[in-house]
N, C-alpha and C. Protein backbone atom coordinates (compact mmCIF):
# COMPACT_ATOMS: atom_id res chain seq x y z
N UNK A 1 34.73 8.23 7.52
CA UNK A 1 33.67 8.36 6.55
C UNK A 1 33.24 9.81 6.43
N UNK A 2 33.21 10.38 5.05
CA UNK A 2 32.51 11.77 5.13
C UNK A 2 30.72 12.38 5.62
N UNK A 3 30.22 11.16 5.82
CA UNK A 3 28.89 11.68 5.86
C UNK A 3 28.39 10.67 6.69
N UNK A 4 26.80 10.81 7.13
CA UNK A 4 25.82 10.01 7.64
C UNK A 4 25.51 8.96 6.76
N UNK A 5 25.10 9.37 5.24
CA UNK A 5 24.72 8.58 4.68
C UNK A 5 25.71 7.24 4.50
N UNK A 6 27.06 7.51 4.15
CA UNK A 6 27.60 6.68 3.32
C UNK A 6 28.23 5.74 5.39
N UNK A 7 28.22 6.35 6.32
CA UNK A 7 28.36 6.38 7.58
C UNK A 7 27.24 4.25 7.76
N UNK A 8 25.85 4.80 7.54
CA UNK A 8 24.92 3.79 8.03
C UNK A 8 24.94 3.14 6.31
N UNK A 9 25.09 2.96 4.88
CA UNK A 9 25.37 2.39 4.24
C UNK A 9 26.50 1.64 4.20
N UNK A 10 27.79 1.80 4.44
CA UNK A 10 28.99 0.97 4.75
C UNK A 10 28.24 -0.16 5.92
N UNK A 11 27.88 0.62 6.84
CA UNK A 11 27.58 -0.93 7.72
C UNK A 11 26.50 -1.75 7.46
N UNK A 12 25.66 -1.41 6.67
CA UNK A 12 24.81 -2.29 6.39
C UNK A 12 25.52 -2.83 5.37
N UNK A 13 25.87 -2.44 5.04
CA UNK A 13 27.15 -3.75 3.45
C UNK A 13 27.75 -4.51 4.47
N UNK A 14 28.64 -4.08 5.46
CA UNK A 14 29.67 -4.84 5.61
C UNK A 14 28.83 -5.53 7.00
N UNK A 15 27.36 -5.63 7.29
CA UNK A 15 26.61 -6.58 8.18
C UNK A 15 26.56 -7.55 6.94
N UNK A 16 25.64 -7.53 5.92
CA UNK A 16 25.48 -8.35 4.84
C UNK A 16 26.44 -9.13 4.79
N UNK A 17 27.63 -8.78 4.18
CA UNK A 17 28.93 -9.46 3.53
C UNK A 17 29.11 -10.51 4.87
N UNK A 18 29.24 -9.96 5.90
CA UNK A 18 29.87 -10.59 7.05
C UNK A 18 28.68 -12.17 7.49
N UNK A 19 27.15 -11.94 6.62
CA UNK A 19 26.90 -13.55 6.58
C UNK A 19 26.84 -14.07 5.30
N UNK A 20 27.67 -13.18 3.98
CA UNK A 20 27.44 -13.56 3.06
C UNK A 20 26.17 -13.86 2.19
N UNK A 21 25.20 -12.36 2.52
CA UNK A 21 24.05 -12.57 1.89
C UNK A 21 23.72 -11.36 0.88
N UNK A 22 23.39 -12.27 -0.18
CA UNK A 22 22.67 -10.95 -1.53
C UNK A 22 21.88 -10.19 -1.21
N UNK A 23 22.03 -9.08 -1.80
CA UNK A 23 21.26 -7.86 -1.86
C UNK A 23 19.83 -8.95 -1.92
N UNK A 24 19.79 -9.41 -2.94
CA UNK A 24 18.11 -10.04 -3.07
C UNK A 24 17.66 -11.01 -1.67
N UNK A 25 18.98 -11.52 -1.63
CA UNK A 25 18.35 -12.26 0.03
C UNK A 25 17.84 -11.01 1.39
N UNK A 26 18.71 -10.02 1.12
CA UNK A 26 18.50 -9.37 2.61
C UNK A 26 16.59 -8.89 1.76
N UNK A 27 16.94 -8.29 0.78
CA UNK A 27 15.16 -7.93 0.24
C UNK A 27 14.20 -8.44 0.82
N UNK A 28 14.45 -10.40 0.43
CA UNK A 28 13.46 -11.08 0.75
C UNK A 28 13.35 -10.97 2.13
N UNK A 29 14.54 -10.65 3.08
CA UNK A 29 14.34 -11.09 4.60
C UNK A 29 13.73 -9.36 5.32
N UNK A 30 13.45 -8.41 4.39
CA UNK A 30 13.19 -7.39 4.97
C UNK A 30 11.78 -7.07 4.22
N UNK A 31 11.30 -8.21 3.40
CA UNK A 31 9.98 -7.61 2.55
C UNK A 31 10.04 -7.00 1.51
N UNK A 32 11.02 -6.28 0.95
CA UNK A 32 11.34 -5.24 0.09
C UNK A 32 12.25 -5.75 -1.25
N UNK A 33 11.65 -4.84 -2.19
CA UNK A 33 12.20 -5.23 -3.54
C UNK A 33 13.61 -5.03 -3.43
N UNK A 34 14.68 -5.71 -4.02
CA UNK A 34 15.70 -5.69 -4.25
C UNK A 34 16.27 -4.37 -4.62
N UNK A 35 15.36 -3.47 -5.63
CA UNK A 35 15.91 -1.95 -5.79
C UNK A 35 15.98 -1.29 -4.62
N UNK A 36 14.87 -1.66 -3.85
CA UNK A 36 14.56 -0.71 -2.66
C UNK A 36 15.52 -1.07 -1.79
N UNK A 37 16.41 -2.06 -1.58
CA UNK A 37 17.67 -2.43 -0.91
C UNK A 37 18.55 -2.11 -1.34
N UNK A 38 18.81 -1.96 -2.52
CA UNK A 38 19.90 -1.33 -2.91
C UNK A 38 20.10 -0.16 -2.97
N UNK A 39 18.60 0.54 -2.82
CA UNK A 39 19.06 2.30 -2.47
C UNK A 39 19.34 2.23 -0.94
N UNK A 40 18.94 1.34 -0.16
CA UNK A 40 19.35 1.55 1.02
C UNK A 40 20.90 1.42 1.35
N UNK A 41 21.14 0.68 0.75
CA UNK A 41 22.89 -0.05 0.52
C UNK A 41 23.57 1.37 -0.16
N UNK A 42 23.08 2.08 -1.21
CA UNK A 42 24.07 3.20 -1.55
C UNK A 42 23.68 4.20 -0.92
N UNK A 43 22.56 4.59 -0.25
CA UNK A 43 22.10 5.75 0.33
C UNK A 43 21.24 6.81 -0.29
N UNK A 44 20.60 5.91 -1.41
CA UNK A 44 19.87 6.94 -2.35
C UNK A 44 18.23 6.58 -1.22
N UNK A 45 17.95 5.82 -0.27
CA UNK A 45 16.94 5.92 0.47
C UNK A 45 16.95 6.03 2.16
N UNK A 46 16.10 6.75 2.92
CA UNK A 46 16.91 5.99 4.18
C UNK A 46 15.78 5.44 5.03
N UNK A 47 16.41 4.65 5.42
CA UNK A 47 15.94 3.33 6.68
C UNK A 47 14.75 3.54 7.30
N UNK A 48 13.69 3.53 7.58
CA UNK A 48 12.62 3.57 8.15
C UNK A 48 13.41 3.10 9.79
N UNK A 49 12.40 3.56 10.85
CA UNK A 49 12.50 2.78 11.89
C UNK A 49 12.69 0.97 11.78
N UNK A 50 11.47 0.92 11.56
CA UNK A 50 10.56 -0.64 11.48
C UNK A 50 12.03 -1.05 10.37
N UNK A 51 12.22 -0.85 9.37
CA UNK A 51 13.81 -1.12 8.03
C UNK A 51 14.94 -1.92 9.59
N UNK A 52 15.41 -0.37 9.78
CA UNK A 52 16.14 -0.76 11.16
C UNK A 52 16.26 -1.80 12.01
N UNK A 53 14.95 -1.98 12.79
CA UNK A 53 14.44 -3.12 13.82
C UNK A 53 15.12 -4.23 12.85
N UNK A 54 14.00 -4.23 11.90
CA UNK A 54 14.12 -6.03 10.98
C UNK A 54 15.83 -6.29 10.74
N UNK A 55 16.66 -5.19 10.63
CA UNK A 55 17.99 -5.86 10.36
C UNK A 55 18.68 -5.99 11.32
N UNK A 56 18.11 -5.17 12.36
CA UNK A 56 19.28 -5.33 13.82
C UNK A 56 18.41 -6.85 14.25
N UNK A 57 17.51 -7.42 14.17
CA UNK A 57 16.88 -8.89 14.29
C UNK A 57 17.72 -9.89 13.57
N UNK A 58 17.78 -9.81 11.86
CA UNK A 58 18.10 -10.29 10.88
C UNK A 58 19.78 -10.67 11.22
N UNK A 59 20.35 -9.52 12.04
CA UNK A 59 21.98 -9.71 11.96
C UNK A 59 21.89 -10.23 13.52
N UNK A 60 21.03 -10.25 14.15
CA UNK A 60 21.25 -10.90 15.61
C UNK A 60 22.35 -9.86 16.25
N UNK A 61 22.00 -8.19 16.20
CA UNK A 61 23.27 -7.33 16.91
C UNK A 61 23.12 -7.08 18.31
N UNK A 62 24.11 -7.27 18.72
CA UNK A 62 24.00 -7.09 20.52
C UNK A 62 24.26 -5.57 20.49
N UNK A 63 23.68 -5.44 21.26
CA UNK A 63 23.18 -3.80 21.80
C UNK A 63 23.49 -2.57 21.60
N UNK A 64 24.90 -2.24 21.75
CA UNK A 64 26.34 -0.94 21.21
C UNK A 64 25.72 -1.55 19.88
N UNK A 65 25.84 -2.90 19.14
CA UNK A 65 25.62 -2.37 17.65
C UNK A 65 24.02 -2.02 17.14
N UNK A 66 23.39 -2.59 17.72
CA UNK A 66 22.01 -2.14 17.46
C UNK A 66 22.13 -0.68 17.91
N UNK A 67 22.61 0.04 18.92
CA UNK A 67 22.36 1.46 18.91
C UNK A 67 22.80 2.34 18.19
N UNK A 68 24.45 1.71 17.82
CA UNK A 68 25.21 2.64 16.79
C UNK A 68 24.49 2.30 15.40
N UNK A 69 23.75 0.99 14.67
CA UNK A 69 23.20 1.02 13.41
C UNK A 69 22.12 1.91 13.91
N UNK A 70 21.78 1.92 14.64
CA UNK A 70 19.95 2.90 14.94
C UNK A 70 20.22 4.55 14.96
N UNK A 71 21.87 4.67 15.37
CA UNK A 71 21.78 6.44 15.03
C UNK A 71 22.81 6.75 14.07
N UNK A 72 23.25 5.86 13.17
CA UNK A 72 23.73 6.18 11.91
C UNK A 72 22.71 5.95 10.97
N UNK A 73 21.50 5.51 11.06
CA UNK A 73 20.32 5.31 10.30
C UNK A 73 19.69 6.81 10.50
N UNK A 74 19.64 7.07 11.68
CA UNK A 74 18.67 8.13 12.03
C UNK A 74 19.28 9.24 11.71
N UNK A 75 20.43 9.58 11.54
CA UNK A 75 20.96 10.38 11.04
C UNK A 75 21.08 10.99 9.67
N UNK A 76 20.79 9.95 9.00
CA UNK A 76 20.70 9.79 7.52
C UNK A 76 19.17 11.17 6.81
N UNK A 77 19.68 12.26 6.76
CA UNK A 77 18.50 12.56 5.90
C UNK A 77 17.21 12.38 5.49
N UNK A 78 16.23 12.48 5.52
CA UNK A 78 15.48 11.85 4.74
C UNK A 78 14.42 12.85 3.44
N UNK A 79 15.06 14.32 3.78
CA UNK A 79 14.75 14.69 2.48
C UNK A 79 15.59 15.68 2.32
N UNK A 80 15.50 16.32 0.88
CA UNK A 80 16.51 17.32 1.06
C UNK A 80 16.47 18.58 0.30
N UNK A 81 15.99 19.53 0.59
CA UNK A 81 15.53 21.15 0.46
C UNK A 81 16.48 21.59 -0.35
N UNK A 82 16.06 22.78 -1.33
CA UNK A 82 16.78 23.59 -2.19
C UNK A 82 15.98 24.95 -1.82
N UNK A 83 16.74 26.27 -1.65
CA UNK A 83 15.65 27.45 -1.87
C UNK A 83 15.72 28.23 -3.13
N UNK A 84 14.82 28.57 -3.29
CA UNK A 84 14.61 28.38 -5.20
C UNK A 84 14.38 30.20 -5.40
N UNK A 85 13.89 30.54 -4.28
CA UNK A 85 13.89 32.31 -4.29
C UNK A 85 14.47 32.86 -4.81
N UNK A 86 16.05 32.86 -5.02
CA UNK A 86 16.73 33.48 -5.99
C UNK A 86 17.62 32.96 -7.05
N UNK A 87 16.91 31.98 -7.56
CA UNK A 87 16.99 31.00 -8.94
C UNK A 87 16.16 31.61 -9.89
N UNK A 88 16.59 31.79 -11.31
CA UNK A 88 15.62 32.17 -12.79
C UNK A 88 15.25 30.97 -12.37
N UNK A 89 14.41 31.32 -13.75
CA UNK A 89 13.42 30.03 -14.20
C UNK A 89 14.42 28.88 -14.88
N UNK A 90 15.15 29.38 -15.46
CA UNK A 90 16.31 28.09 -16.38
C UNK A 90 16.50 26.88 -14.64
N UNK A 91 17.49 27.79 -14.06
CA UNK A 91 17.57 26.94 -13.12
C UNK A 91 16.90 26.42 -12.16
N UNK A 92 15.46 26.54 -11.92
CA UNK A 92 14.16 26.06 -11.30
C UNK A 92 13.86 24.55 -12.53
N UNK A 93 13.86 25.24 -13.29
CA UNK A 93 13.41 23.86 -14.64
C UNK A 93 14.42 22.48 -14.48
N UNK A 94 15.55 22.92 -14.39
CA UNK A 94 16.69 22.21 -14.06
C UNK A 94 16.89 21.61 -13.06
N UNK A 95 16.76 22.13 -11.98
CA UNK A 95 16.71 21.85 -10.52
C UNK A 95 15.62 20.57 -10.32
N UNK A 96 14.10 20.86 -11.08
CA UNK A 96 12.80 19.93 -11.21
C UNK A 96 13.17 18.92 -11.73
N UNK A 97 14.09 18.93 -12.95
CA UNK A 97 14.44 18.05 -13.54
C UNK A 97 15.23 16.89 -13.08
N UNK A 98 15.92 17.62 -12.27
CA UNK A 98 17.05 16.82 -11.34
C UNK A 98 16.25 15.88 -10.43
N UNK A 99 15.32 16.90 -9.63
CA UNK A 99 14.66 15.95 -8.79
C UNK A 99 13.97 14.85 -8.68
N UNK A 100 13.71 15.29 -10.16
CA UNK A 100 12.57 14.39 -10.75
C UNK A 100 13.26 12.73 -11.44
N UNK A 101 14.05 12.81 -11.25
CA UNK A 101 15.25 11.75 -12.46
C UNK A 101 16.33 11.32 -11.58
N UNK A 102 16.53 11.91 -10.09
CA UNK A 102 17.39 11.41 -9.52
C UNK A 102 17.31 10.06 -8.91
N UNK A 103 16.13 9.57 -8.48
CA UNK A 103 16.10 8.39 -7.69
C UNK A 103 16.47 7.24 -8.51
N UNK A 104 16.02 7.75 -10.09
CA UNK A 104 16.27 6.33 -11.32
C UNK A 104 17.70 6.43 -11.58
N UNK A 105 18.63 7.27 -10.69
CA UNK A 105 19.91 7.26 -11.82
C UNK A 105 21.19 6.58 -11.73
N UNK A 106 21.28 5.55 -12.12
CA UNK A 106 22.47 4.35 -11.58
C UNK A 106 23.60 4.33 -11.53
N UNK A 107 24.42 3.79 -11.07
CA UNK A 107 25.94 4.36 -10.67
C UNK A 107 26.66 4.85 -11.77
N UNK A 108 26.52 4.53 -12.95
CA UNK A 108 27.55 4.94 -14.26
C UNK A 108 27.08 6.67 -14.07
N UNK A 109 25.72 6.84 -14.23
CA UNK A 109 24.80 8.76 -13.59
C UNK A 109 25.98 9.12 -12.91
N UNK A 110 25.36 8.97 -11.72
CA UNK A 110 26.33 9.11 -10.58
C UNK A 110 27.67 9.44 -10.70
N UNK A 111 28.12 8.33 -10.82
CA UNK A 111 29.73 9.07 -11.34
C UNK A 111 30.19 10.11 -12.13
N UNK A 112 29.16 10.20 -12.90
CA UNK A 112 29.45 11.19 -14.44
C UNK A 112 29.30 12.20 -13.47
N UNK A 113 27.84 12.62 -12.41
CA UNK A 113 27.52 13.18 -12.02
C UNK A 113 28.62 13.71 -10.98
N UNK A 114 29.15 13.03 -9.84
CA UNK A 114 30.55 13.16 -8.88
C UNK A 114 32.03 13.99 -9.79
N UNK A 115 31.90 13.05 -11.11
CA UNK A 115 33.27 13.82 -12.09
C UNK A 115 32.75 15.34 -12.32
N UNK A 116 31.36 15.66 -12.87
CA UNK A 116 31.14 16.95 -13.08
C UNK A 116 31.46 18.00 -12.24
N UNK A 117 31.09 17.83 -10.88
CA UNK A 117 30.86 18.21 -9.61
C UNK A 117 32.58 18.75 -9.08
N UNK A 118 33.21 17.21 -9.40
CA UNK A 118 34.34 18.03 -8.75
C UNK A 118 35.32 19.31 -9.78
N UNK A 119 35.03 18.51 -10.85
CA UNK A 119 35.44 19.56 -12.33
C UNK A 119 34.64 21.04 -11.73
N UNK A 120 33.54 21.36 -11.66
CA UNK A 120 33.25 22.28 -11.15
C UNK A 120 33.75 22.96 -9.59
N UNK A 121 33.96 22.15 -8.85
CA UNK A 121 34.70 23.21 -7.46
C UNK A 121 35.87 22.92 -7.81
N UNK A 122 36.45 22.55 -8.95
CA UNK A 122 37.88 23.12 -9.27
C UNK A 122 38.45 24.45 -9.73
N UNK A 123 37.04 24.58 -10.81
CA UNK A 123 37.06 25.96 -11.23
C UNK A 123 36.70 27.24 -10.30
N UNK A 124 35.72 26.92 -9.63
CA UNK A 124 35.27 28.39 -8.57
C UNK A 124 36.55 28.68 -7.95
C-alpha cells in the first residue's frame, strides 16, 4: 500500500466485507451518518480514537488486529498544512478554494483530480 491513509481504509473495507455489512449498517453500528463512513472508508476523514474502539468491538478483533487497526488509524493524518509564504495571491485564492470544496468532492472529482495530477508530474 502507498500510504497510511489508504493503509487503515483498505482494512476497514475488507473488516466490513468480511461480515458482509453496508456502509449504512457499519454507520448505524458506529452512530455516524453514512457520509461520515464513507469518508472514513476512502480516507477523506480519519478515525477518532473512540471511531477505532467501536469497530475493533463491532468486528470482535483479537489483539495483533486491534493493535495493527489502532496504528494504521493513528497514523492517518489528521490535518494537512500548506505554506503559503511564497505563493501570489492567484495561488492563495486557489489553494482556499481547494480547501474549501475538498471534503464535498466525490469520486468522479477525485479522479479528474488524480488524472490532472499525474498529467502534471509528467510534464515537470
Amino acid at each position: 500500500m502507498s500510504n497510511s491513509i489508504e493503509k487503515f481504509s483498505e482494512e476497514l473495507k475488507n473488516y466490513r466485507l468480511s461480515k458482509n455489512f453496508t456502509q449504512s449498517k457499519m454507520a448505524e453500528l458506529i452512530g455516524k451518518s453514512v457520509s461520515f463512513y464513507s469518508a472514513l472508508e476512502v480516507g477523506r476523514k480519519p478515525a477518532s480514537r473512540l471511531i477505532v474502539d467501536q469497530i475493533v468491538n463491532i468486528f470482535q478483533l483479537d489483539e495483533n488486529e486491534a493493535v495493527k487497526l489502532r496504528a494504521s488509524a493513528a497514523e492517518v493524518p489528521h490535518q494537512i498544512r500548506m505554506d503559503a509564504r511564497n505563493m501570489n495571491a492567484d495561488q492563495k485564492n486557489i489553494a482556499m478554494q481547494f480547501a474549501r470544496r475538498f471534503e464535498s468532492m466525490d469520486e468522479a472529482d477525485l479522479e479528474q483530480l488524480r488524472k490532472l495530477l499525474r498529467e502534471d508530474s509528467t510534464h515537470s
